[in-house]
Protein backbone atom coordinates (compact mmCIF):
# COMPACT_ATOMS: atom_id res chain seq x y z
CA UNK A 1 36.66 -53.26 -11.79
CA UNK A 2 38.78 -51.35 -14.39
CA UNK A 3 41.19 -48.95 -12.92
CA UNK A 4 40.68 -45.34 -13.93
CA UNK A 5 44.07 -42.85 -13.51
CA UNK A 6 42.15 -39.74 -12.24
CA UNK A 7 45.36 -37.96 -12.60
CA UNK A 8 45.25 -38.61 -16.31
CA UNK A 9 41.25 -37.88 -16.27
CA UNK A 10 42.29 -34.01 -15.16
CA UNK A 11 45.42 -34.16 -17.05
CA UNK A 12 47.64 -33.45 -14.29
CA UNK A 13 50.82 -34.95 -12.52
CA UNK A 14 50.89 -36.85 -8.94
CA UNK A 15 52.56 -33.67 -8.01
CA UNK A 16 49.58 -31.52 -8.53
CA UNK A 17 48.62 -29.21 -5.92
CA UNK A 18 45.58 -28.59 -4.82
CA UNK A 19 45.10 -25.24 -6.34
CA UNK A 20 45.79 -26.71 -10.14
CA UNK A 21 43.53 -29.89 -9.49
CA UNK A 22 41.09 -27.51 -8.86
CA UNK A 23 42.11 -25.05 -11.77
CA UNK A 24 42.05 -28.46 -14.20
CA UNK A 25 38.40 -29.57 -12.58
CA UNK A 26 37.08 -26.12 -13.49
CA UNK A 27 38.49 -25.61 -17.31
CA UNK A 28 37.70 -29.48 -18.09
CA UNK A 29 34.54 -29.26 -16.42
CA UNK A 30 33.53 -26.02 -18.96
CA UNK A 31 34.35 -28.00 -21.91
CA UNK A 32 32.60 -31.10 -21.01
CA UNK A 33 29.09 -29.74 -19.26
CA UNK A 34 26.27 -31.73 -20.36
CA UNK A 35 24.45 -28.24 -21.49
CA UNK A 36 27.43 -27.44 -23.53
CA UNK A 37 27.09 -31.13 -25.09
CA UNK A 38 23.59 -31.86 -25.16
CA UNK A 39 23.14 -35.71 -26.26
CA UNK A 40 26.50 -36.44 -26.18
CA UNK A 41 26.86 -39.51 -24.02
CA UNK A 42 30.80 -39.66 -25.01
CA UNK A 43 30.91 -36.21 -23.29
CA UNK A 44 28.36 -36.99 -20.61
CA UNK A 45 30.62 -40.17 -19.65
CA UNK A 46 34.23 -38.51 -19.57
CA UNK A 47 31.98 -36.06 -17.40
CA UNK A 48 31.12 -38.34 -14.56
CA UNK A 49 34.54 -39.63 -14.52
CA UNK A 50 36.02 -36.07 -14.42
CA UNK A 51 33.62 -35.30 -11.33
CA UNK A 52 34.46 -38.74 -9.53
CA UNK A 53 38.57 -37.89 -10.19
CA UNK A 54 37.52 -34.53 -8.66
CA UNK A 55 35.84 -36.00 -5.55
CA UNK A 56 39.10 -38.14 -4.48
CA UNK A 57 41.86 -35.73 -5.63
CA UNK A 58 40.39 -32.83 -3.99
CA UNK A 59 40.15 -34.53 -0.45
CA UNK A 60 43.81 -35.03 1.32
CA UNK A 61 42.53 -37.87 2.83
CA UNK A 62 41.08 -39.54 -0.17
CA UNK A 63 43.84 -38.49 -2.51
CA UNK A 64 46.20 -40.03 -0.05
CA UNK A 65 44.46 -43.71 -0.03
CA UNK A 66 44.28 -43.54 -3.68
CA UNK A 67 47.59 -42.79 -4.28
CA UNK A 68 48.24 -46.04 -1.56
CA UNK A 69 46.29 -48.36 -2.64
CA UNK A 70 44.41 -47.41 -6.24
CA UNK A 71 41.40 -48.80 -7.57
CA UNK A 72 40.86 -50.42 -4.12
CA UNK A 73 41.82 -47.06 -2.53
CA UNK A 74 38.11 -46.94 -0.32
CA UNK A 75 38.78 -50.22 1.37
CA UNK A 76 42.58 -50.34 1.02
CA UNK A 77 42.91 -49.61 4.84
CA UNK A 78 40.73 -53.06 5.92
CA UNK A 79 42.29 -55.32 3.57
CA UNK A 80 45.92 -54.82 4.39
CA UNK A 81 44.60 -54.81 8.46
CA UNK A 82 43.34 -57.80 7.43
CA UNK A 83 46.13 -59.40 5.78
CA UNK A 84 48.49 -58.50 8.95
CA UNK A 85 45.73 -59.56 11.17
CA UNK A 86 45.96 -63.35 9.45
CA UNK A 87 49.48 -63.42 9.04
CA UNK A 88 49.63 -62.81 13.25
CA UNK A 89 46.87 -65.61 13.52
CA UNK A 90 48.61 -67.95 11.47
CA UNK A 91 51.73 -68.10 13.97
CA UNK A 92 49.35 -68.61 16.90
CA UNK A 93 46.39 -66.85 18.66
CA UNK A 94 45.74 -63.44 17.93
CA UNK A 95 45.27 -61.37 21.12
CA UNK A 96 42.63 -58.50 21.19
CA UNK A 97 41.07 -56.02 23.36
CA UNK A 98 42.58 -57.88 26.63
CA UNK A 99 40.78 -61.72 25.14
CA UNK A 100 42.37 -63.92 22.23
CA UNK A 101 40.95 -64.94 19.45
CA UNK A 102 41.31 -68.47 17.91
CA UNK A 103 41.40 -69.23 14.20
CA UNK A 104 37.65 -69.84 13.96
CA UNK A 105 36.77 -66.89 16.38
CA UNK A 106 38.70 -64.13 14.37
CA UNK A 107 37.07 -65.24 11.23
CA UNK A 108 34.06 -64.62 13.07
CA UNK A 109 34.84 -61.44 14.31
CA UNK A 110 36.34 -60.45 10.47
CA UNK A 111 32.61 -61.18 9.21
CA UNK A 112 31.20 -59.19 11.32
CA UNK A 113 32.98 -56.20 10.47
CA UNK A 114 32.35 -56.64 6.60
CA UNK A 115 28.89 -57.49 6.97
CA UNK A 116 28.97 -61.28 6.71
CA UNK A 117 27.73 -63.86 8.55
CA UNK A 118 29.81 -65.25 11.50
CA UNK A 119 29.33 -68.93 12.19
CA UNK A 120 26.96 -69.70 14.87
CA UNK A 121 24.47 -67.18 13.38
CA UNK A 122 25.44 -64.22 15.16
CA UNK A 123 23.89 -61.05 14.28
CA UNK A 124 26.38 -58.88 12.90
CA UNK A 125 26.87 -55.05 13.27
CA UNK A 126 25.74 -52.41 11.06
CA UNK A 127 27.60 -49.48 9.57
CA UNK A 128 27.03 -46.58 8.15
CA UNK A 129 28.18 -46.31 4.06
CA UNK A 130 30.94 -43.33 3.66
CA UNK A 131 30.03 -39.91 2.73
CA UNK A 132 30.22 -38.53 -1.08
CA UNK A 133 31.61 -34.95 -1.89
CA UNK A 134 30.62 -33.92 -5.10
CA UNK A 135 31.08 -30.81 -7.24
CA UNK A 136 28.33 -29.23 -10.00
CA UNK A 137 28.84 -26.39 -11.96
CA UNK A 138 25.70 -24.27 -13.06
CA UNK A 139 25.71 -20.95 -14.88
CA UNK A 140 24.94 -17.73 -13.43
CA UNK A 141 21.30 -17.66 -15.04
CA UNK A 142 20.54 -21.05 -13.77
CA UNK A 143 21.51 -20.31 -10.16
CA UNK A 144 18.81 -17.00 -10.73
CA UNK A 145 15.93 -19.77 -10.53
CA UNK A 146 14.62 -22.90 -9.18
CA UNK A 147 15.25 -25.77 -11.29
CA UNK A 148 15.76 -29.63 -11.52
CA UNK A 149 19.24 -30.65 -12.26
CA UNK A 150 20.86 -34.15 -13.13
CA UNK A 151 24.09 -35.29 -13.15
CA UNK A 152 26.11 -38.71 -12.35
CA UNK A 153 28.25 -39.64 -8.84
CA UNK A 154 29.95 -42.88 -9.04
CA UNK A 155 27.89 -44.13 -11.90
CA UNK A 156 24.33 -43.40 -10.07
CA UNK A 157 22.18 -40.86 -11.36
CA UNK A 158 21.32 -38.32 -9.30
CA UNK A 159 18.19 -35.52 -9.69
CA UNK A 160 18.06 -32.88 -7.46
CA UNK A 161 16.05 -29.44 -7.01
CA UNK A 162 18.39 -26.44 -7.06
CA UNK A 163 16.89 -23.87 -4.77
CA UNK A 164 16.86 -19.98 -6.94
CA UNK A 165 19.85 -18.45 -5.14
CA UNK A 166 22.16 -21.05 -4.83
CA UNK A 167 25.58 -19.19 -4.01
CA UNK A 168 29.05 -19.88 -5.54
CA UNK A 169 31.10 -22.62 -3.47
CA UNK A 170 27.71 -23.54 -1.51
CA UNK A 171 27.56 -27.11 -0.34
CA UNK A 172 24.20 -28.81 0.24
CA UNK A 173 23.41 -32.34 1.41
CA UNK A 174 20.96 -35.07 -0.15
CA UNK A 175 21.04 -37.43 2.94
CA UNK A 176 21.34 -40.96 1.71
CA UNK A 177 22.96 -40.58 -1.42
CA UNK A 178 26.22 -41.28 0.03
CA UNK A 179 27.97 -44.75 -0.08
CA UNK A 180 25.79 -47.38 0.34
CA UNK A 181 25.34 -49.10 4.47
CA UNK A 182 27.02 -52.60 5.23
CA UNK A 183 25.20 -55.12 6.65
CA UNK A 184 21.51 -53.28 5.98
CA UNK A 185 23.22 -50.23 7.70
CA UNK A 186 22.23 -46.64 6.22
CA UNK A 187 23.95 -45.02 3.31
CA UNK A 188 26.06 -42.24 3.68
CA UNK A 189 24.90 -38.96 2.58
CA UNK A 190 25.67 -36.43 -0.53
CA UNK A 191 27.56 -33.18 -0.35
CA UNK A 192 27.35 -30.97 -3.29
CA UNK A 193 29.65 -28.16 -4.01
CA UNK A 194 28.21 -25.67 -6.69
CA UNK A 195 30.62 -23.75 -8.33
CA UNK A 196 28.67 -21.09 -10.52
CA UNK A 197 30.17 -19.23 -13.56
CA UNK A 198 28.95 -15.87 -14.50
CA UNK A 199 28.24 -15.52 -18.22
CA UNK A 200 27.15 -11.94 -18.12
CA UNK A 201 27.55 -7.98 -17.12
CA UNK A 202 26.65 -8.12 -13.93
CA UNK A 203 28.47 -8.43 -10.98
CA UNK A 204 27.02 -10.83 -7.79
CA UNK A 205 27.54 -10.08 -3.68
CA UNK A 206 26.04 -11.69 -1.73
CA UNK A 207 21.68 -11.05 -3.00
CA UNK A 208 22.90 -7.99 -4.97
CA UNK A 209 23.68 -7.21 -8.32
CA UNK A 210 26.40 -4.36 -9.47
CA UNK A 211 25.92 -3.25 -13.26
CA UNK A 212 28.16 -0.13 -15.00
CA UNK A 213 26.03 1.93 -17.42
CA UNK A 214 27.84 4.17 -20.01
CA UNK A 215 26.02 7.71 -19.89
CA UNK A 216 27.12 10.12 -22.47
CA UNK A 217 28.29 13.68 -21.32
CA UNK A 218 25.23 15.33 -22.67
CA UNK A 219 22.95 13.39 -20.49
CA UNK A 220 24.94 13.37 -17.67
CA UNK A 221 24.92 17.63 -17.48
CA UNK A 222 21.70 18.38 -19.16
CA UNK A 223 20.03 15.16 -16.95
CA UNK A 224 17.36 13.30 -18.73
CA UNK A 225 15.83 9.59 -19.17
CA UNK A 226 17.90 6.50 -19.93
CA UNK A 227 16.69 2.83 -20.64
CA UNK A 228 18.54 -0.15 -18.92
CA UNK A 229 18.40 -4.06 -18.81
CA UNK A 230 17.73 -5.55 -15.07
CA UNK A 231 19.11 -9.58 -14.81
CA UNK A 232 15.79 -10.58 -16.28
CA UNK A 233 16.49 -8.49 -19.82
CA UNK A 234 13.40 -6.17 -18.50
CA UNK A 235 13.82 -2.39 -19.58
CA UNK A 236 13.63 0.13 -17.05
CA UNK A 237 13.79 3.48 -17.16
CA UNK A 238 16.14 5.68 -14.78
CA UNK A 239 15.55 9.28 -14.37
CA UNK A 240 19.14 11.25 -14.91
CA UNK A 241 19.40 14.33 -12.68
CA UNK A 242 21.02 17.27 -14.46
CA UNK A 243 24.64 17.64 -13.36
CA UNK A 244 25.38 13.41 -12.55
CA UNK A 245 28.89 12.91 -11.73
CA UNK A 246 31.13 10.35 -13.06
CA UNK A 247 30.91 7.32 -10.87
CA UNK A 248 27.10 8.33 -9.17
CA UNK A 249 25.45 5.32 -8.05
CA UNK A 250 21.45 4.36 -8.12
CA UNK A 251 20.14 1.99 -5.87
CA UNK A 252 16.81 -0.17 -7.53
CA UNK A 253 15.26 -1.71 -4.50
CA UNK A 254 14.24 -5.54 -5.55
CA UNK A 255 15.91 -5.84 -8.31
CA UNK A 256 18.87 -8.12 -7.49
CA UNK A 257 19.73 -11.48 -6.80
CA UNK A 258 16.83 -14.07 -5.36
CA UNK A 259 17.32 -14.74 -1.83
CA UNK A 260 17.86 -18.62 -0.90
CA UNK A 261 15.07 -20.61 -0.07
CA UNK A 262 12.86 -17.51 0.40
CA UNK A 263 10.71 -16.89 -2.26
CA UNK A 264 9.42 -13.69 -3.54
CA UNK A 265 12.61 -11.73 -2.01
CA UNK A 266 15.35 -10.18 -3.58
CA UNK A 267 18.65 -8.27 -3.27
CA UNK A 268 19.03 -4.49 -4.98
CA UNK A 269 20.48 -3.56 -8.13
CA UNK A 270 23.18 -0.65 -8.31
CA UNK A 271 23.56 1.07 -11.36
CA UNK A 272 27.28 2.77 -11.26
CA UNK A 273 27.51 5.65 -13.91
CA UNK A 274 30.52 5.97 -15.95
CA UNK A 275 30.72 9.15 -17.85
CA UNK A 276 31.92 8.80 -21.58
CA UNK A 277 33.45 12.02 -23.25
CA UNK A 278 32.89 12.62 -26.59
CA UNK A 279 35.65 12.04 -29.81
CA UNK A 280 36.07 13.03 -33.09
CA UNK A 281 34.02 16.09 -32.17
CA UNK A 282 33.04 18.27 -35.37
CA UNK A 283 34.63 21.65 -36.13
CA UNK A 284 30.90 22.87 -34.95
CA UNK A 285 30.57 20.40 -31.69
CA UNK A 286 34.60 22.20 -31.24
CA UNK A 287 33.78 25.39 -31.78
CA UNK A 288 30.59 24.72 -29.26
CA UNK A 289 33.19 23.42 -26.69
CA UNK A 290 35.07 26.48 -26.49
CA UNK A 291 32.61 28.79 -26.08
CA UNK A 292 31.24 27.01 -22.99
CA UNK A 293 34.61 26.69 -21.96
CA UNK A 294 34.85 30.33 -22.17
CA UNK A 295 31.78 31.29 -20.21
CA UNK A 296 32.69 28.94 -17.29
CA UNK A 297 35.74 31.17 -17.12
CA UNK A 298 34.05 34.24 -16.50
């Protein structure tokens, strides 16, 4: 198996912390999206690799094998136990769990824990494969529906359903797409981390959506109708009431976020007004001005 430096895949140092492994993941994993590079298998592959350097380096205990014992990092641990084990049995009898072993029994017992085997046609034990933690990033307008998505982990390739409402930093599980069982034993299981970016003018909490409007001063003291964009680029049309302060608020009941895994129901949109004041006003619009400035005086 050819070694892969994940440290040079996220173009970091071994000294890395946590917080810039996860700052490199994020601006790497931006440039080399598969929807950014559609068709691009070059992309697609130095993808993959970028999420599998991400898996290992962004788990202490992962990141701490690898650094140990490298390409064999995920069954580092067994081989060296193994390697003292034999170098105790080949002085004498290897002692264990209150018995002893002889050379022929601890092979046995060796087989049994790797899935082979043992002589005498023992039926050996079954384990469970490891557990995969895996990140995906999705856009904003993705996230808003249902969808399929496909992607690689350790070379496999995986398709999943992505509920509408998927939150930022959510983890989900896909049981048995984890490492794969020893000795017929079942496969681990899948944990996906989404990390969503948002591409647009709204603002996400939680089911709700935050959007600032620009209402011109006119408007805003005469009152009147303006015409905004919800998250789905539908126009609706908000009633102004005469007098609107700077930094008024309207509630649109419905018109947020999708709620996760229940369909048909959605967060609220607030629309936050912010007041512009007019420039480069006329000698007329001036003159205008100062007259109402005048009557508010008296």
């Amino acid at each position: 198996m050819e070694f892969i430096d994940y440290y040079k895949v996220l173009g970091i140092t071994k000294n890395a912390t946590s917080d810039e492994i996860k700052k490199a993941y994020r601006k790497l994993a931006r440039k080399l999206h598969p929807d950014i590079n559609p068709n691009d298998k070059d992309a697609s592959a130095k993808f993959q690799q970028l999420n599998e350097a991400n898996e290992v380096l962004s788990n202490p205990e992962k990141r701490k094998k690898y650094d140990k014992y490298g390409k064999d990092w995920e069954h580092g641990e067994e081989h060296e136990k193994y390697q003292q084990q034999r170098q105790q049995q080949n002085t004498g009898q290897q002692s264990y769990g209150g018995g002893s072993f002889s050379g022929e029994d601890f092979s046995d017992y060796f087989s049994s824990m790797f899935g082979n085997q043992g002589a005498g046609g023992r039926t050996q034990g079954k384990y469970r494969g490891h557990d995969i933690q895996a990140q995906l990033q999705i856009d904003i307008k993705e996230a808003y529906t249902t969808h399929k998505k496909e992607f690689s982990v350790n070379g496999k390739s995986i398709r999943i359903t992505v509920p509408a409402g998927i939150e930022d930093q959510q983890t989900i599980k896909i049981n048995g797409y984890g490492g794969p069982g020893v000795n017929k034993g079942p496969n681990g299981d899948l944990y996906i981390t989404f990390s969503i970016l948002n591409t647009t003018q709204f603002k996400r909490v939680g089911n709700d959506l935050f959007l600032t409007h620009d209402l011109d001063l006119y408007s805003a003291v005469l009152g009147g109708d303006v015409t905004i964009s919800d998250f789905n680029q539908s126009k609706l049309k908000l009633k102004v009431a005469p007098g609107t302060q700077n930094g008024t608020k309207v509630r649109l009941k419905g018109k947020g976020f999708p709620v996760y895994k229940k369909e048909n129901q959605f967060g609220d949109l607030y629309v936050t007004y912010n007041i512009t004041i007019p420039t480069n006003l006329s000698d007329k619009e001036t003159e205008l001005f100062n007259e109402l400035a005048k009557a508010a005086k008296k």
